[in-house]
Structures are given as C-alpha cells and as structure tokens.
C-alpha atoms as a PDB file:
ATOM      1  CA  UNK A   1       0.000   0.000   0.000  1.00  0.00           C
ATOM      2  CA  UNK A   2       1.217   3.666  -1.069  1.00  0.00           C
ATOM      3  CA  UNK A   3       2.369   4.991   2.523  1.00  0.00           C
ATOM      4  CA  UNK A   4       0.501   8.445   1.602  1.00  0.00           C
ATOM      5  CA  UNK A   5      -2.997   6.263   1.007  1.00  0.00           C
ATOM      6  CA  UNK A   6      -5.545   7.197   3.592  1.00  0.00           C
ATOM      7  CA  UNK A   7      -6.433   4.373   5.844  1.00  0.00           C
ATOM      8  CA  UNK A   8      -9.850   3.353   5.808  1.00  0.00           C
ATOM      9  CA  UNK A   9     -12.481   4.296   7.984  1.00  0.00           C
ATOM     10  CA  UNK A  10     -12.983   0.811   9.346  1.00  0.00           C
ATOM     11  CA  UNK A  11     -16.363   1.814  11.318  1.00  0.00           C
ATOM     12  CA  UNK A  12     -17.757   3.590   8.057  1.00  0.00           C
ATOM     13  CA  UNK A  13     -16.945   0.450   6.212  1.00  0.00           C
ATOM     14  CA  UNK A  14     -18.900  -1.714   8.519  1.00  0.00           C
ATOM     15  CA  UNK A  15     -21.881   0.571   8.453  1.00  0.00           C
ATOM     16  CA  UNK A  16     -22.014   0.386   4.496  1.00  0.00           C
ATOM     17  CA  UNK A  17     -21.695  -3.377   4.537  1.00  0.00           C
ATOM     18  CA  UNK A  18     -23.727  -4.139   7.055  1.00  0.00           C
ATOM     19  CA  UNK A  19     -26.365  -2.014   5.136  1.00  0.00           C
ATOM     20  CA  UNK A  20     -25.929  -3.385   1.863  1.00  0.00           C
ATOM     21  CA  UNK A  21     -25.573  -7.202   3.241  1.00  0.00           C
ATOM     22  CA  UNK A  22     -28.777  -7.184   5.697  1.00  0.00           C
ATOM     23  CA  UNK A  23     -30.883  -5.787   2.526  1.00  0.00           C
ATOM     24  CA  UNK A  24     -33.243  -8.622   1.828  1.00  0.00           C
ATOM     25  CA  UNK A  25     -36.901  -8.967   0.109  1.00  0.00           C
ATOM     26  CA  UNK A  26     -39.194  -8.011   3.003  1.00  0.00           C
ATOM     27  CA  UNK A  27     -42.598  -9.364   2.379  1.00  0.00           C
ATOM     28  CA  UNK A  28     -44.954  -8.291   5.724  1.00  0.00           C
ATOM     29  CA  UNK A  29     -45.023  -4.720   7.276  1.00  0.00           C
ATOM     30  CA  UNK A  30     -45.735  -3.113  10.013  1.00  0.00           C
ATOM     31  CA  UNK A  31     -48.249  -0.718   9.618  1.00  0.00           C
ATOM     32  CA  UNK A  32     -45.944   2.260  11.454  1.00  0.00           C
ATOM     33  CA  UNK A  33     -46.229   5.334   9.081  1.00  0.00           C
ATOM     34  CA  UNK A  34     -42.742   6.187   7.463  1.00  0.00           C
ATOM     35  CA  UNK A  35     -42.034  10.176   8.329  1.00  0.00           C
ATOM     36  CA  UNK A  36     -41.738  12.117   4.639  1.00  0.00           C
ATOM     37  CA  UNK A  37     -38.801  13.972   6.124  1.00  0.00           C
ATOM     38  CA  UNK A  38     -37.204  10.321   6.199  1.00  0.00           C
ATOM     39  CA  UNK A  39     -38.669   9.190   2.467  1.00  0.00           C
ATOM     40  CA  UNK A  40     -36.852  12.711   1.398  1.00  0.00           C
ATOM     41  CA  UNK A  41     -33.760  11.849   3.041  1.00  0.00           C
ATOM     42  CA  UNK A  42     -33.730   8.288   1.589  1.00  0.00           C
ATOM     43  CA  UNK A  43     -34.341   9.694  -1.822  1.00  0.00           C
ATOM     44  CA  UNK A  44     -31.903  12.812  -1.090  1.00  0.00           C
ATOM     45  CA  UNK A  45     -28.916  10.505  -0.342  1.00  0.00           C
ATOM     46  CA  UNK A  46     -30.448   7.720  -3.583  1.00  0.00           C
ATOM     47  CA  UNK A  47     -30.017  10.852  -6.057  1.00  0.00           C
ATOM     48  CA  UNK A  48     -26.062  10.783  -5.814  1.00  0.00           C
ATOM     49  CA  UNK A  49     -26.595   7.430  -8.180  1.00  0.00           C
ATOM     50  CA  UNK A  50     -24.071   7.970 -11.318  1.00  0.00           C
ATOM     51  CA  UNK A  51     -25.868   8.581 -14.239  1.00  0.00           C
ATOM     52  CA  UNK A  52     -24.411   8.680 -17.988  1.00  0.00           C
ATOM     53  CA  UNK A  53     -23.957  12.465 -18.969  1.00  0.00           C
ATOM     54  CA  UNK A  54     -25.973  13.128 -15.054  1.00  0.00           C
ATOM     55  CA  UNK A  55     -29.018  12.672 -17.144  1.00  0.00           C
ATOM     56  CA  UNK A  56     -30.713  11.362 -13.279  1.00  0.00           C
ATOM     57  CA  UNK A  57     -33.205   9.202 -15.483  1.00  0.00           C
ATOM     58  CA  UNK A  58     -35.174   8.399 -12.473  1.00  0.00           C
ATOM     59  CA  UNK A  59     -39.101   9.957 -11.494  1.00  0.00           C
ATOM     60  CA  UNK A  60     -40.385   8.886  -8.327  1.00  0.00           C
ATOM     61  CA  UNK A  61     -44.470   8.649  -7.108  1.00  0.00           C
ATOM     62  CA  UNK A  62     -44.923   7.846  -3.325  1.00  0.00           C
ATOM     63  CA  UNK A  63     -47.802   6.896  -1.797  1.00  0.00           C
ATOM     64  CA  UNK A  64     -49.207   7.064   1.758  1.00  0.00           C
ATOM     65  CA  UNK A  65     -52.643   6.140   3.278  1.00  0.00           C
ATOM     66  CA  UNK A  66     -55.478   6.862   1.171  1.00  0.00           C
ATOM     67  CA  UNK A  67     -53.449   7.305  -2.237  1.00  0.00           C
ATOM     68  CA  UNK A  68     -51.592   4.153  -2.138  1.00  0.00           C
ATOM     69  CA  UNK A  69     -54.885   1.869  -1.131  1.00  0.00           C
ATOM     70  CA  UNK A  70     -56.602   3.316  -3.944  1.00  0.00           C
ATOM     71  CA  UNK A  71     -53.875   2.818  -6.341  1.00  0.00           C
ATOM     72  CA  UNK A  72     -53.528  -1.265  -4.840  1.00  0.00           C
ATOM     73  CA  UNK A  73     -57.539  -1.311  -5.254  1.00  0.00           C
ATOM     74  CA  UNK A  74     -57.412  -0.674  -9.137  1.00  0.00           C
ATOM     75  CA  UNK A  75     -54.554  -3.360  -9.696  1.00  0.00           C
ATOM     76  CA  UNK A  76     -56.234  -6.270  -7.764  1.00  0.00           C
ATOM     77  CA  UNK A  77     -59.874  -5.372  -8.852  1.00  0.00           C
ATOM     78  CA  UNK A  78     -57.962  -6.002 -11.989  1.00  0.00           C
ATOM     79  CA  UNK A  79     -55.931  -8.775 -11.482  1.00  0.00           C
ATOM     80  CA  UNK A  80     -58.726 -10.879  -9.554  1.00  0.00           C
ATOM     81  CA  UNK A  81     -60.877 -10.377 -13.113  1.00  0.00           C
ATOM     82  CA  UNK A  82     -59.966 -13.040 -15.363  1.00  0.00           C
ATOM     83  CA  UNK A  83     -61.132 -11.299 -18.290  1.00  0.00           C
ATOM     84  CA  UNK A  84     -59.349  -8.220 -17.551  1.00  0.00           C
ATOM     85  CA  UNK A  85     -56.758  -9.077 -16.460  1.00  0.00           C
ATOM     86  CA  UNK A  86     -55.793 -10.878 -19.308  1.00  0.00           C
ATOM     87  CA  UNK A  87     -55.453  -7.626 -21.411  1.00  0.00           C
ATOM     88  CA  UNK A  88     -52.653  -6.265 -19.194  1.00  0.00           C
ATOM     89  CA  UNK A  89     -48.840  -7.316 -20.270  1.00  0.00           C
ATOM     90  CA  UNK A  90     -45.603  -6.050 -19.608  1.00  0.00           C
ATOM     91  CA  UNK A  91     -45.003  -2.975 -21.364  1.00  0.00           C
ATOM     92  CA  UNK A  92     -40.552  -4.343 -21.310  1.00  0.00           C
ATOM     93  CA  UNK A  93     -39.352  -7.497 -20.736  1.00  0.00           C
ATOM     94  CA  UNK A  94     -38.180  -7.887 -17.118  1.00  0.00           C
ATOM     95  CA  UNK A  95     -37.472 -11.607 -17.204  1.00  0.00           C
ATOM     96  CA  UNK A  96     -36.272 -14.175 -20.417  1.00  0.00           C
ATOM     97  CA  UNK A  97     -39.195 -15.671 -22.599  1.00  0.00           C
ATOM     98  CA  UNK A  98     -37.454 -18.949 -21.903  1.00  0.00           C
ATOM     99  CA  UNK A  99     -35.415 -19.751 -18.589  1.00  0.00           C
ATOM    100  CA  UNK A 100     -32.620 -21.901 -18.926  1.00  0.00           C
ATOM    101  CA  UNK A 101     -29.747 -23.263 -16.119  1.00  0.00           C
ATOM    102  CA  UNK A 102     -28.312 -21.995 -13.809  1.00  0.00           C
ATOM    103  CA  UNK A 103     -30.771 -18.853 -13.831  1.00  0.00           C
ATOM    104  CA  UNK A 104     -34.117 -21.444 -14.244  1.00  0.00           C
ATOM    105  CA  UNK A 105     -32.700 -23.563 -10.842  1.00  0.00           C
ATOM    106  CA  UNK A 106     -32.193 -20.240  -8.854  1.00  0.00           C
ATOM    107  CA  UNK A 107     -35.789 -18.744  -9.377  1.00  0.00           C
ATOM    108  CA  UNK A 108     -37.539 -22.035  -8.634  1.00  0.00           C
ATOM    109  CA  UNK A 109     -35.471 -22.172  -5.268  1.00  0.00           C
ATOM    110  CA  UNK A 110     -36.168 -18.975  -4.164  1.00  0.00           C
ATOM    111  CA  UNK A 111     -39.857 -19.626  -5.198  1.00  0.00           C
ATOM    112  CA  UNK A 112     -40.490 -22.900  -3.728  1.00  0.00           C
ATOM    113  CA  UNK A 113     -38.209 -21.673  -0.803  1.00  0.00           C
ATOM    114  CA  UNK A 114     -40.706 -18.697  -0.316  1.00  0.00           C
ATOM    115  CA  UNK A 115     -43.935 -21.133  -0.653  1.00  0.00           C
ATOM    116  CA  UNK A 116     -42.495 -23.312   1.655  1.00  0.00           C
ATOM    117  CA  UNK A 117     -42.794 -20.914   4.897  1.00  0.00           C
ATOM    118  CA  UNK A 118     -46.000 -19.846   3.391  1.00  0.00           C
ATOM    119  CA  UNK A 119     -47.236 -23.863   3.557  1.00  0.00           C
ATOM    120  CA  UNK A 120     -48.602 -23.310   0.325  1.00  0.00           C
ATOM    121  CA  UNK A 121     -48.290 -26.487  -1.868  1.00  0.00           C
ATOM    122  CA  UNK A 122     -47.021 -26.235  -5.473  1.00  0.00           C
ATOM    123  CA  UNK A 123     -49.930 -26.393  -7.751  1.00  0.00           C
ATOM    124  CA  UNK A 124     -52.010 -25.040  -5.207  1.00  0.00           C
ATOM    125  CA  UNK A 125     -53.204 -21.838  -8.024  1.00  0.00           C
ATOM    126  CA  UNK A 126     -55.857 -20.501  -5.395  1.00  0.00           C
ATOM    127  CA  UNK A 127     -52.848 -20.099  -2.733  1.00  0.00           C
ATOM    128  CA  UNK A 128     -50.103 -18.950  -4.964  1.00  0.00           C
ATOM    129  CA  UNK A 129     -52.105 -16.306  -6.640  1.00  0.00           C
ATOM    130  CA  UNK A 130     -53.278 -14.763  -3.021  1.00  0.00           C
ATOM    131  CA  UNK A 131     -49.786 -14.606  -2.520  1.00  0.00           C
ATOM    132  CA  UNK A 132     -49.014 -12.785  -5.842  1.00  0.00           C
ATOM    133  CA  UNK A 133     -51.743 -10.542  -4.927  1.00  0.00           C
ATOM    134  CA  UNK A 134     -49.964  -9.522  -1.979  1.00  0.00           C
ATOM    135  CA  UNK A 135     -47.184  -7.380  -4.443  1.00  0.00           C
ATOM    136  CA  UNK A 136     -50.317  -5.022  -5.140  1.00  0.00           C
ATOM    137  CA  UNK A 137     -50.819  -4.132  -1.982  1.00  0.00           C
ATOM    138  CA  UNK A 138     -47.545  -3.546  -1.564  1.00  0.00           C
ATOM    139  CA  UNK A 139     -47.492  -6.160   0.881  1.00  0.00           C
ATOM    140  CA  UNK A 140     -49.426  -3.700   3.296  1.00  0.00           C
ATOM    141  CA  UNK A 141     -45.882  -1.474   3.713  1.00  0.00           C
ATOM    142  CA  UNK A 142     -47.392   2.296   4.755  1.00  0.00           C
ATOM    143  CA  UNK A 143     -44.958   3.113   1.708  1.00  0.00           C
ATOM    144  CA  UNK A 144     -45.530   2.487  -1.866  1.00  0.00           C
ATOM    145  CA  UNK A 145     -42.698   3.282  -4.584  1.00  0.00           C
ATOM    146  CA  UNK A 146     -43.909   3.613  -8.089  1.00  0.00           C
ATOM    147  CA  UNK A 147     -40.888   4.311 -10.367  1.00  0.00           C
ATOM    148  CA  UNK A 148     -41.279   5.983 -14.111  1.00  0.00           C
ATOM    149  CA  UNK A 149     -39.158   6.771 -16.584  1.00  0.00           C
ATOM    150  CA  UNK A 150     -39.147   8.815 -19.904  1.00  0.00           C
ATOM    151  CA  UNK A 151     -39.320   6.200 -22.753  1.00  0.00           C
ATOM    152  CA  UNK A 152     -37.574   7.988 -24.971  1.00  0.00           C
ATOM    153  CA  UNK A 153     -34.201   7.580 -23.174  1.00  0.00           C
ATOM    154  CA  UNK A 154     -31.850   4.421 -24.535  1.00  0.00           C
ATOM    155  CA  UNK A 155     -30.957   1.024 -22.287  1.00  0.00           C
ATOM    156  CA  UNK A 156     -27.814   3.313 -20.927  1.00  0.00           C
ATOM    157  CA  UNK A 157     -30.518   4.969 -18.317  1.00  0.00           C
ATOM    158  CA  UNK A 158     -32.010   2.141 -17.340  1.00  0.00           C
ATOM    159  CA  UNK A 159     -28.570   1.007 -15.993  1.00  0.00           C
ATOM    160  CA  UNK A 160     -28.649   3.906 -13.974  1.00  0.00           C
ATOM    161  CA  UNK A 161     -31.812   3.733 -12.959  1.00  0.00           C
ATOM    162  CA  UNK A 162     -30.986   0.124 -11.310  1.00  0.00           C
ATOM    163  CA  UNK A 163     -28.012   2.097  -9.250  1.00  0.00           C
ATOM    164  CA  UNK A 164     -30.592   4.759  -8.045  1.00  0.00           C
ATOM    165  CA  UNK A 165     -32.904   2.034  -6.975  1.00  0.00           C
ATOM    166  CA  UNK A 166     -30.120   0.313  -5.164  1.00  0.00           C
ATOM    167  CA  UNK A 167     -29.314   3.429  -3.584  1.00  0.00           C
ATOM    168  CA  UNK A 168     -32.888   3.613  -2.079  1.00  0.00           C
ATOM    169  CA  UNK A 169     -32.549  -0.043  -0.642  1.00  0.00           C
ATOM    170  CA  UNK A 170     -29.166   0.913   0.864  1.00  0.00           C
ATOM    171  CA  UNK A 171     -29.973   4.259   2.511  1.00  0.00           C
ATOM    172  CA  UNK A 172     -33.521   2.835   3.481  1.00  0.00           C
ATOM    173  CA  UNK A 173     -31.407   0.127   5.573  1.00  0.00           C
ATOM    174  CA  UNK A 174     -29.340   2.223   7.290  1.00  0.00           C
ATOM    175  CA  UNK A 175     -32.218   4.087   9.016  1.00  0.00           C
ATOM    176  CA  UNK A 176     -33.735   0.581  10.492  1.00  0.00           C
ATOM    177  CA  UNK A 177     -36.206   0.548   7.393  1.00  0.00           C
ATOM    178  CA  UNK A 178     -37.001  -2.550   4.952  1.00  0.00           C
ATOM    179  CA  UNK A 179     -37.987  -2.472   1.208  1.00  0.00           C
ATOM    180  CA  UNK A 180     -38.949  -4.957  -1.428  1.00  0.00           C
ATOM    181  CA  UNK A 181     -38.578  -3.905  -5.455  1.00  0.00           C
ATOM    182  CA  UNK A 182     -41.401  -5.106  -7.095  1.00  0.00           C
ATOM    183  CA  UNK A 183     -41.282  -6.058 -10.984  1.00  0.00           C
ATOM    184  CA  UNK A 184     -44.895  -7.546 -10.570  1.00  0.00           C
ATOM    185  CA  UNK A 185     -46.353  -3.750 -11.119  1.00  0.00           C
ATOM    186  CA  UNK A 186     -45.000  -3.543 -14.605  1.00  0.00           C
ATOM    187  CA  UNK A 187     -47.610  -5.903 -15.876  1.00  0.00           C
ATOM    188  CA  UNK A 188     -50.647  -3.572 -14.893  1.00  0.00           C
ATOM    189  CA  UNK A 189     -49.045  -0.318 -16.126  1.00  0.00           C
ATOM    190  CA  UNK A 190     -52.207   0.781 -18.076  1.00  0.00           C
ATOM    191  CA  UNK A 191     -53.817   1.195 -14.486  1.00  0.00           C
ATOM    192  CA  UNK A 192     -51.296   2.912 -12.976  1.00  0.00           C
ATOM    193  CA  UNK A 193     -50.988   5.598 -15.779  1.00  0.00           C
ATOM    194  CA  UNK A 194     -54.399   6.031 -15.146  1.00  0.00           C
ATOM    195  CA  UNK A 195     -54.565   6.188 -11.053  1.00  0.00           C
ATOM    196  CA  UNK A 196     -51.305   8.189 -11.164  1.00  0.00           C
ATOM    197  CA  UNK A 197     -52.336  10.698 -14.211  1.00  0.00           C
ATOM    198  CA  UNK A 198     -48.718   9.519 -15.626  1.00  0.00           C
ATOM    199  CA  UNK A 199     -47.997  11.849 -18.654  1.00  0.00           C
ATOM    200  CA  UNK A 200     -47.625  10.097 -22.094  1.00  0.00           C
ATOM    201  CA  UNK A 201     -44.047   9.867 -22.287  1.00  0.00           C
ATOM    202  CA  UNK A 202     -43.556   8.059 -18.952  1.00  0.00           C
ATOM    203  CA  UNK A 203     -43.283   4.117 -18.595  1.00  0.00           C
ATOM    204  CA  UNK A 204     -43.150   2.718 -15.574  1.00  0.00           C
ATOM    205  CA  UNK A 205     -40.049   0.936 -14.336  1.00  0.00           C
ATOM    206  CA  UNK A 206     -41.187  -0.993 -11.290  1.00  0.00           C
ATOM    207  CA  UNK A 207     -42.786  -0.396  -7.455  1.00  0.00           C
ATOM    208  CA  UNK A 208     -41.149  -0.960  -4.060  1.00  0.00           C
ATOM    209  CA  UNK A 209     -42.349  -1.451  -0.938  1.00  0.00           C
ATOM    210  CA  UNK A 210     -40.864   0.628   1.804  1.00  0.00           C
ATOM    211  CA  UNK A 211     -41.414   0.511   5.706  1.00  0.00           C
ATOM    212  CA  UNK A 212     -40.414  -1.659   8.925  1.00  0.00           C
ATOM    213  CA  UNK A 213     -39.963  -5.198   8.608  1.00  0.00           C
ATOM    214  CA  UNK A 214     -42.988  -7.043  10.716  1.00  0.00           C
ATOM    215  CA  UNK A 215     -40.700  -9.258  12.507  1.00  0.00           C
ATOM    216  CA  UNK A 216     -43.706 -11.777  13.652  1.00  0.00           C
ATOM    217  CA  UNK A 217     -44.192 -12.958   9.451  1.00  0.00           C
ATOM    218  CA  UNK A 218     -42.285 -16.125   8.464  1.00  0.00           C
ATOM    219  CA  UNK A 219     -42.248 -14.989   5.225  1.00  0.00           C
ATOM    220  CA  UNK A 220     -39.751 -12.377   6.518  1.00  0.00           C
ATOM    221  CA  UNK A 221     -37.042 -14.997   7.528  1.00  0.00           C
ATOM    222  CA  UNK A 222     -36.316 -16.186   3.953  1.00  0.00           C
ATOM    223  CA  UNK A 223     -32.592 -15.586   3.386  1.00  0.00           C
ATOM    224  CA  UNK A 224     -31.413 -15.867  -0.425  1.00  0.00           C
ATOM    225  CA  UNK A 225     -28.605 -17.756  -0.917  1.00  0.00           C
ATOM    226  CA  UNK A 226     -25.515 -15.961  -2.900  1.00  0.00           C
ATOM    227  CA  UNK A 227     -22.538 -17.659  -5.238  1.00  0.00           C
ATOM    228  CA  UNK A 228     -19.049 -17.506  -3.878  1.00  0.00           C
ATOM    229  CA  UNK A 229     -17.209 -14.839  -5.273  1.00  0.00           C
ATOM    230  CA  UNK A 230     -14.848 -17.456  -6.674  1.00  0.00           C
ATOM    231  CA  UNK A 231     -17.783 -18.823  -8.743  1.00  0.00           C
ATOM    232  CA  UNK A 232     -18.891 -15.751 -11.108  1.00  0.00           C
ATOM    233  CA  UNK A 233     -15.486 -14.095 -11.086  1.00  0.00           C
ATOM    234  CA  UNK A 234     -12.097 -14.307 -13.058  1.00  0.00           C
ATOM    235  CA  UNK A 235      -8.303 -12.563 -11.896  1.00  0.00           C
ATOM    236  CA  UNK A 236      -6.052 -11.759 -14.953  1.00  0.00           C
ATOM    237  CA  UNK A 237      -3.163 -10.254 -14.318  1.00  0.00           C
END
C-alpha cells in the first residue's frame, strides 16, 4: 500500500456493509407510518446514483394512506378479473421468454423456498395467486414506490436507474427501514398511468415497498442464498 494512502475508515466500512448485506426482500409490514422527512432523506442521499452524462433518469411517485390503497384497489380489482386481467402485459421485458440453467434452478429455489414458509403447496393456483396478490398491496408497507421513466431515453438509463434504486434499498437500511422492489407492477401499467395521471411519455419501471420489517411474518425470515465470489469471477493479471 502507497504509505501516503488514507487508511480506511474501518467503522464507516462496517456501516455500508452491514447495510448493503442485511438488505433482503421483506414481504410483511408493520403498519408504522414512514415520516416524509425520512422518504426525502432516503431519496436525497439515492439521487447521488451515477448517471451517464448526469441525465438522473429516475421519477419517483410515493404513496401514503389513502393514495396508495386506492392505487392497490385498481390493480387487484384487476388482477382478480380473469377477463381483464388478461389484457394487461408487460409494457418491457423484465425476465427471459425462456429460462434456462443456472438462472431457471435459482428462481424455482427462491420460489419454492418462499412457498415453503407460506405452507402453500405447489400447484395449489388458489394459494399462490393470493400470494401474488400480496405485491399489489404492496405487501401492506405504509410506503408504496412507483418508479417511471421517460421512454424515450436508450438502455444506458435504465442502468442507472438500477443504481438509483439500489441506492434507495441501501440508505432505506441504514435508518432501520425494509424495502422490497417489485417487478410484478409492470404488468398492470395501463392502471397505474391512469390512477397516477402519468404523462404520455412516462413508462413505468417498477414499485417498491418501503417501511419496517414485521418481525412476527415467516415470510420475513427467507434468506437468499448468494454464489461464492470465486464462482462468477475471473483474476487476470
């Protein structure tokens, strides 16, 4: 090490692992309102995301109380109509038309992982899909995130967008709070536009669930597992 190289901070180091490492999926809240002087900070702090040309990419809709139930009342009125709900796609495409090893064996793990605390059987529809209904309610967090972007910008700021979003899980963990990003909102964009009077040129990116962790839920003690660092990296010098 250069002898002039500042030493690290080895207490700030800790805090930023420990808040980047205890981030997890949190799927039950407590119903504890979130202070908007905290969501500003959170999103204060998330804005220092790099951005290509700091063209910040990144619109932001939260929802408290009355808003956010309405907004989770269109979806699932929605989504629990067969009919309708067939009419409603993804306006991108989050996920691979066709899964494939070792990315197929990892989503059915964390899946059947997931059911498993729930004791909900696999091919049990009726179960699984009150579960999936459970993203539009944000899984009752006092906070929900709906994220937008301008769809005229290229696949460049949607890379940045994933570092501001990251940013909001981090900074949300170091103040004590929990979050899950939510994909499953992309699907029912059509209502959202609507609920949220989204102008014409925004698409939306995906939700998140913010607030306290309800420590009581099983569902909350799922831990994903992670490769070895050995396994998804190469050293050539």
């Amino acid at each position: 090490m250069n002898p002039d190289t500042p030493l690290p901070d080895e207490a700030a180091v800790a805090a930023v692992d420990a808040a980047m490492t205890s981030r997890r999926s949190v799927r039950a809240y407590l119903p504890d309102p979130v202070p908007h002087e905290t969501i500003d900070a959170i999103l204060r702090v998330a804005s220092r995301a790099p951005s290509g040309t700091n063209a910040q990419p990144w619109h932001v809709y939260v929802l408290t109380g009355a808003a956010r139930q309405r907004l989770s009342d269109a979806i699932l009125a929605t989504y629990r109509d067969p009919e309708a709900a067939q009419g409603h796609h993804e306006e991108y495409a989050y996920y691979p038309k066709e899964w494939f090893s070792p990315y197929l064996d990892r989503r059915r793990k964390v899946g059947w992982d997931l059911y498993g605390l729930l004791r909900i059987e696999k091919g049990d529809k009726e179960k699984i899909s009150a579960q999936n209904a459970r993203n539009y309610a944000f899984f009752d967090a006092p906070v929900g995130l709906i994220f937008t972007i301008d769809r005229r910008l290229g696949q460049g700021s949607w890379l940045d967008y994933g570092m501001f979003l990251q940013n909001i899980m981090i900074a949300a963990r170091a103040r004590g709070l929990d979050t899950c990003p939510q994909a499953a909102f992309t699907r029912f964009h059509r209502v959202i536009s609507t609920q949220l009077a989204l102008p014409a040129d925004q698409m939306v990116v995906c939700g998140m669930s913010l607030g306290w962790a309800d420590p009581a839920a099983v569902e909350n003690s799922l831990t994903t597992e992670r490769e070895a660092v050995s396994q998804f990296t190469r050293y050539i010098e």
